[in-house]
C-alpha atoms as a PDB file:
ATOM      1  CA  UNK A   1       0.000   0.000   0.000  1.00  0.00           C
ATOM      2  CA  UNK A   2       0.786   3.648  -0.543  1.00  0.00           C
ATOM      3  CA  UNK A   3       2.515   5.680   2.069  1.00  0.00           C
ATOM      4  CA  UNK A   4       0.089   8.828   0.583  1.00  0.00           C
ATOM      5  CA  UNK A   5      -2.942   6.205   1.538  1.00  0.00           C
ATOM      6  CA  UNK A   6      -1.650   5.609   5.329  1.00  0.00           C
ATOM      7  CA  UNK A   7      -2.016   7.851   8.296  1.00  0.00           C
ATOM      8  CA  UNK A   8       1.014   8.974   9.870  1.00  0.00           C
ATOM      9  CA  UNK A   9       0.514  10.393  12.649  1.00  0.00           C
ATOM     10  CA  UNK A  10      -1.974   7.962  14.680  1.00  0.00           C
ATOM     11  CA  UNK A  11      -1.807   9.872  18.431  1.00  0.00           C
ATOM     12  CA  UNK A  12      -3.266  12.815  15.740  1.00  0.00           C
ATOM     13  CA  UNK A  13      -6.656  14.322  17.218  1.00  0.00           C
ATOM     14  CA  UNK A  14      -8.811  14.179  13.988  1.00  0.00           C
ATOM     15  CA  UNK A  15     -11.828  15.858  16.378  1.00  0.00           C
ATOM     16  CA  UNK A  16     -12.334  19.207  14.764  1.00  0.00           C
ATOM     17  CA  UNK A  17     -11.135  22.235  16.927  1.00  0.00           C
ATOM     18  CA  UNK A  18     -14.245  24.916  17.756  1.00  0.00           C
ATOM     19  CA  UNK A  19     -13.130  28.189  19.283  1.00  0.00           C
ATOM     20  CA  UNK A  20     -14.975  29.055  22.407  1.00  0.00           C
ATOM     21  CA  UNK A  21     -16.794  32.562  22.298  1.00  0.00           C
ATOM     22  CA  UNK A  22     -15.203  35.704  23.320  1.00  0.00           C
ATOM     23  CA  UNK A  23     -16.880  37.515  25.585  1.00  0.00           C
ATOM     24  CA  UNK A  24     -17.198  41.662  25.325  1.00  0.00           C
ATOM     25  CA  UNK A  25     -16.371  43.953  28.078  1.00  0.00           C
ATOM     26  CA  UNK A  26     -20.331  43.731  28.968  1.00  0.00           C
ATOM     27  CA  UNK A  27     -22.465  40.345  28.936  1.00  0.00           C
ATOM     28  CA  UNK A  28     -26.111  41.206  29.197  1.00  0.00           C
ATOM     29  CA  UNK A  29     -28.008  37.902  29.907  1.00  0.00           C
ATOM     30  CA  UNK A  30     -31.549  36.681  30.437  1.00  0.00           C
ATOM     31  CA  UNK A  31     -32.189  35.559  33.732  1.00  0.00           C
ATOM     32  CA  UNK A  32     -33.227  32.116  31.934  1.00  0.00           C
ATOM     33  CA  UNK A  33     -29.419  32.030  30.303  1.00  0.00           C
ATOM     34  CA  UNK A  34     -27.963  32.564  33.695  1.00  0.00           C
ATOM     35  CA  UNK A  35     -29.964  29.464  34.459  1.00  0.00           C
ATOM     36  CA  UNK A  36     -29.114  27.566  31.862  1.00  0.00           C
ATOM     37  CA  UNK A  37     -25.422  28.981  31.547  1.00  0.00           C
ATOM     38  CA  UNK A  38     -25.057  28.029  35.118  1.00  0.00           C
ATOM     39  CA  UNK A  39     -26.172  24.381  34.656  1.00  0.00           C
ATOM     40  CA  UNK A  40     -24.170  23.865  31.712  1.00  0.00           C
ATOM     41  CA  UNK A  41     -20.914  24.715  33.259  1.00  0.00           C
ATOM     42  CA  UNK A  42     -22.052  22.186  36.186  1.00  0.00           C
ATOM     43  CA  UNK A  43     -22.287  19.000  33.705  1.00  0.00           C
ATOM     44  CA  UNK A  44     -19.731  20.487  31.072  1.00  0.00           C
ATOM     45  CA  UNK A  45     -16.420  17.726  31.548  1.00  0.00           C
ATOM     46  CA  UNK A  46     -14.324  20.683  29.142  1.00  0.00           C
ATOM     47  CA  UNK A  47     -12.427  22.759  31.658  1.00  0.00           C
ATOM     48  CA  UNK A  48     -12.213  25.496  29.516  1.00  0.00           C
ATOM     49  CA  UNK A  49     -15.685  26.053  28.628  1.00  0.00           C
ATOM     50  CA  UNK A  50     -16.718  25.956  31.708  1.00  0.00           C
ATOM     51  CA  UNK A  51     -14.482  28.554  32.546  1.00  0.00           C
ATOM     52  CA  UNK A  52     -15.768  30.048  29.850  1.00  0.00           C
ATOM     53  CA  UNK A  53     -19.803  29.981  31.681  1.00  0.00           C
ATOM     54  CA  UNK A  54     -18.460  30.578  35.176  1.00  0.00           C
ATOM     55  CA  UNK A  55     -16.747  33.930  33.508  1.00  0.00           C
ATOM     56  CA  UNK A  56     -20.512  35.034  31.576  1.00  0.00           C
ATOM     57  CA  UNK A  57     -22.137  34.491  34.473  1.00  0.00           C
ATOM     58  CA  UNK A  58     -20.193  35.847  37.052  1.00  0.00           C
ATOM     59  CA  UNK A  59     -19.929  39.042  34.402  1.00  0.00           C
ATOM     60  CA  UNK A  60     -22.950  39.144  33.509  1.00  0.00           C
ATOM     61  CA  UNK A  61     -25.962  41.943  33.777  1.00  0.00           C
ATOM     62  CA  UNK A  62     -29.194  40.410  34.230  1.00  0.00           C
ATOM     63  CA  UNK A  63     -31.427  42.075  31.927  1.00  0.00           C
ATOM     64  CA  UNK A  64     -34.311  43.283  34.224  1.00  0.00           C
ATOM     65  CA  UNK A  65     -38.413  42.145  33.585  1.00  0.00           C
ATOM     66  CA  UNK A  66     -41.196  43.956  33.131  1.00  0.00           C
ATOM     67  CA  UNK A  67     -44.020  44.409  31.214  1.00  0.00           C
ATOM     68  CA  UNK A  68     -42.637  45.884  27.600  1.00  0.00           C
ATOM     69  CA  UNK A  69     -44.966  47.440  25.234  1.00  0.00           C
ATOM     70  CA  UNK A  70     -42.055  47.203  22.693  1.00  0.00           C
ATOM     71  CA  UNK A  71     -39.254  44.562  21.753  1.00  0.00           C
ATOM     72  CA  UNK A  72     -36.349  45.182  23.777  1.00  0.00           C
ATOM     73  CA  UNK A  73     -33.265  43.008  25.035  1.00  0.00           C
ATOM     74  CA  UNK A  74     -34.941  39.887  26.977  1.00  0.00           C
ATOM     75  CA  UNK A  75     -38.736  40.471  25.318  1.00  0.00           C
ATOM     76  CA  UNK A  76     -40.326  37.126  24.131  1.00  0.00           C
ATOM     77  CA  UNK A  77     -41.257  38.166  20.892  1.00  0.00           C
ATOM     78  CA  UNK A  78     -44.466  36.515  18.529  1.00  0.00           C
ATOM     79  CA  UNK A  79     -44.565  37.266  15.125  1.00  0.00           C
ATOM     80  CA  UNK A  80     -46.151  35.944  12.243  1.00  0.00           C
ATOM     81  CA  UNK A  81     -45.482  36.308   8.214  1.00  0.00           C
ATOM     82  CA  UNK A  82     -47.604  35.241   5.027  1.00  0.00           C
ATOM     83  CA  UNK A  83     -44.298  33.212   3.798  1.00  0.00           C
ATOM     84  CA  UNK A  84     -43.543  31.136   7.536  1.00  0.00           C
ATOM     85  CA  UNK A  85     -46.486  31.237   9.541  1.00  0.00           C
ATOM     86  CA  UNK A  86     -46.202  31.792  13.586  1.00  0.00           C
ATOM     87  CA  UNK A  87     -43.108  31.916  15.476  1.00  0.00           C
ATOM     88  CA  UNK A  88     -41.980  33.258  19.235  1.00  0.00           C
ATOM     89  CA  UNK A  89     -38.435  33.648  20.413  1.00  0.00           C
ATOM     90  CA  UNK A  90     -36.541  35.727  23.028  1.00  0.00           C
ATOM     91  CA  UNK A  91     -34.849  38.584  21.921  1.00  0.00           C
ATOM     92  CA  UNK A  92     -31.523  38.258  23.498  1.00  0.00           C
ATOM     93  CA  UNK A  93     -27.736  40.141  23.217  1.00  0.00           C
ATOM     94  CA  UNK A  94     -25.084  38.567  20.547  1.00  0.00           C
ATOM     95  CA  UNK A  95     -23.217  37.398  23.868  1.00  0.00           C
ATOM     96  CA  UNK A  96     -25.640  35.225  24.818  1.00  0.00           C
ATOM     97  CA  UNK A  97     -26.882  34.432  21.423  1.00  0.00           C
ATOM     98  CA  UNK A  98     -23.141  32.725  20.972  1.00  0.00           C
ATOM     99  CA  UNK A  99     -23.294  30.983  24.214  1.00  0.00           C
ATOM    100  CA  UNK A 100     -26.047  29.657  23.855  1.00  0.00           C
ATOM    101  CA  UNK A 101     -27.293  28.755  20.947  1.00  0.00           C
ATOM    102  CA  UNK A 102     -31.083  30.170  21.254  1.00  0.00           C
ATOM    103  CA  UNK A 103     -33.278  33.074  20.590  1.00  0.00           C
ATOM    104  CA  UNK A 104     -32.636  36.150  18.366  1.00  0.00           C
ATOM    105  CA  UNK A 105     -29.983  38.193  18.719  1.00  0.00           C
ATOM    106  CA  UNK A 106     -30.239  42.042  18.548  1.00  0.00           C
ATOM    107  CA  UNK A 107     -27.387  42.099  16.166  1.00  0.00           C
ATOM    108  CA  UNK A 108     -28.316  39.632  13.409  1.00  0.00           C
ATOM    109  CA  UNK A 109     -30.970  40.817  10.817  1.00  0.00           C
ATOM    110  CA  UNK A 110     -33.937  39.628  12.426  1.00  0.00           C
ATOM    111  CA  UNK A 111     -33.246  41.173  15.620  1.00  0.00           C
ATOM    112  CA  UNK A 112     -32.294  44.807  14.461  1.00  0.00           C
ATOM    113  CA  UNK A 113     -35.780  44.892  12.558  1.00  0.00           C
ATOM    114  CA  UNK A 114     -37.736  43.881  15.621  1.00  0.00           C
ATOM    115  CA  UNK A 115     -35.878  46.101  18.477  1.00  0.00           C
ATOM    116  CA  UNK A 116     -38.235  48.924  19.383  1.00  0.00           C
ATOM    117  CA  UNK A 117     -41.156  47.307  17.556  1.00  0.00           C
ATOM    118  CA  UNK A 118     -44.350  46.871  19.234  1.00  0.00           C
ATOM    119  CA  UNK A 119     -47.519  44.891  18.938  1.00  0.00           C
ATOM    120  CA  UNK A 120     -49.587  45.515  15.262  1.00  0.00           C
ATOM    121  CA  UNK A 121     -46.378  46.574  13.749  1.00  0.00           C
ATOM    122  CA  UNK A 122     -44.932  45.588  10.208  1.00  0.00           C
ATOM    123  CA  UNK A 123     -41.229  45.110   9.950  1.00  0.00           C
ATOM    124  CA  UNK A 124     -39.776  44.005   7.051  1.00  0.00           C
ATOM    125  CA  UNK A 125     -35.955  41.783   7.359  1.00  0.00           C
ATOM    126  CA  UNK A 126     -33.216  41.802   4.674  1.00  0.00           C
ATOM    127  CA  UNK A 127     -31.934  37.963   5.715  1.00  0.00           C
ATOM    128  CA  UNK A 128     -29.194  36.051   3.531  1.00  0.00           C
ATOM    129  CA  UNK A 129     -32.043  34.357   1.606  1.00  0.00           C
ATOM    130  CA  UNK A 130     -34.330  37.188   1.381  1.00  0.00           C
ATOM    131  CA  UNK A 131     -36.706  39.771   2.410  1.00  0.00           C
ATOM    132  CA  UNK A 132     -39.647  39.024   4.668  1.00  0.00           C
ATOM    133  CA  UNK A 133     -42.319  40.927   6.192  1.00  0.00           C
ATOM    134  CA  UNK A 134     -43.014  40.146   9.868  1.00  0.00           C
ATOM    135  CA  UNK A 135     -45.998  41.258  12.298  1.00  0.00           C
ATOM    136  CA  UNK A 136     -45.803  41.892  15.314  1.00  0.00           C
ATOM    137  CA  UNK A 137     -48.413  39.654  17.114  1.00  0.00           C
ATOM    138  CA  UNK A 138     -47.118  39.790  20.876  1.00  0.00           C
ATOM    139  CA  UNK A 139     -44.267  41.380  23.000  1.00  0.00           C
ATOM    140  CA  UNK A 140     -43.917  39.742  26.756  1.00  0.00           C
ATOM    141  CA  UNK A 141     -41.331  39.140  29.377  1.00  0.00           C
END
């Protein structure tokens, strides 16, 4: 057999290598993402992501509840388009967005178009694969 067909190094780590988030100078978080950031790092067995969680957290500013009557950072959003139907996420900062993995962040497309928005509004969202009109159906913490 070919040497070009053998491996050569076999102690090699052929697991991909995923860089861990870097956190900004401020790390506004849900109170939910504190939650779930804080259980994470508890069951996490990679020492540097957890590291990672313990920093977010302990940096962290809750962002407060209340009753919004428009989208803001934290607001569980509803909205509904012609093209997708019905959907509800929380609106939530890029920080958290990237550690964990849910909700809309204020800084992609989606998010930007919604912030400030309130119930019975129209916005429409320039997106990667197109433009799309979404209603605002409900705002709630």
């Amino acid at each position: 057999m070919s040497k070009a067909f053998t491996k050569e190094d076999d102690t090699a780590d052929d697991a991909p290598v995923v860089p861990l988030p870097t956190l900004g100078p401020v790390v506004r978080l849900t109170r939910d993402a504190v939650t779930l950031l804080r259980a994470e790092a508890a069951r996490t067995d990679d020492p540097a992501r957890r590291r990672l969680l313990a920093e977010a957290v302990d940096r962290a500013t809750v962002v407060p509840e209340g009753i919004p009557d428009r989208v803001r950072l934290g607001a569980r959003v509803t909205v509904e388009s012609d093209a997708e139907g019905r959907r509800e996420e929380l609106l939530v900062s890029p920080e958290e967005f990237e550690l964990t993995g849910r909700g809309w962040s204020v800084a992609s497309p989606v998010g930007r178009a919604l912030f400030g928005a309130e119930p019975g509004d129209e916005v429409e969202v320039v997106r990667p694969r197109g433009r799309i009109t979404l209603r605002v159906v409900a705002v709630r913490m």
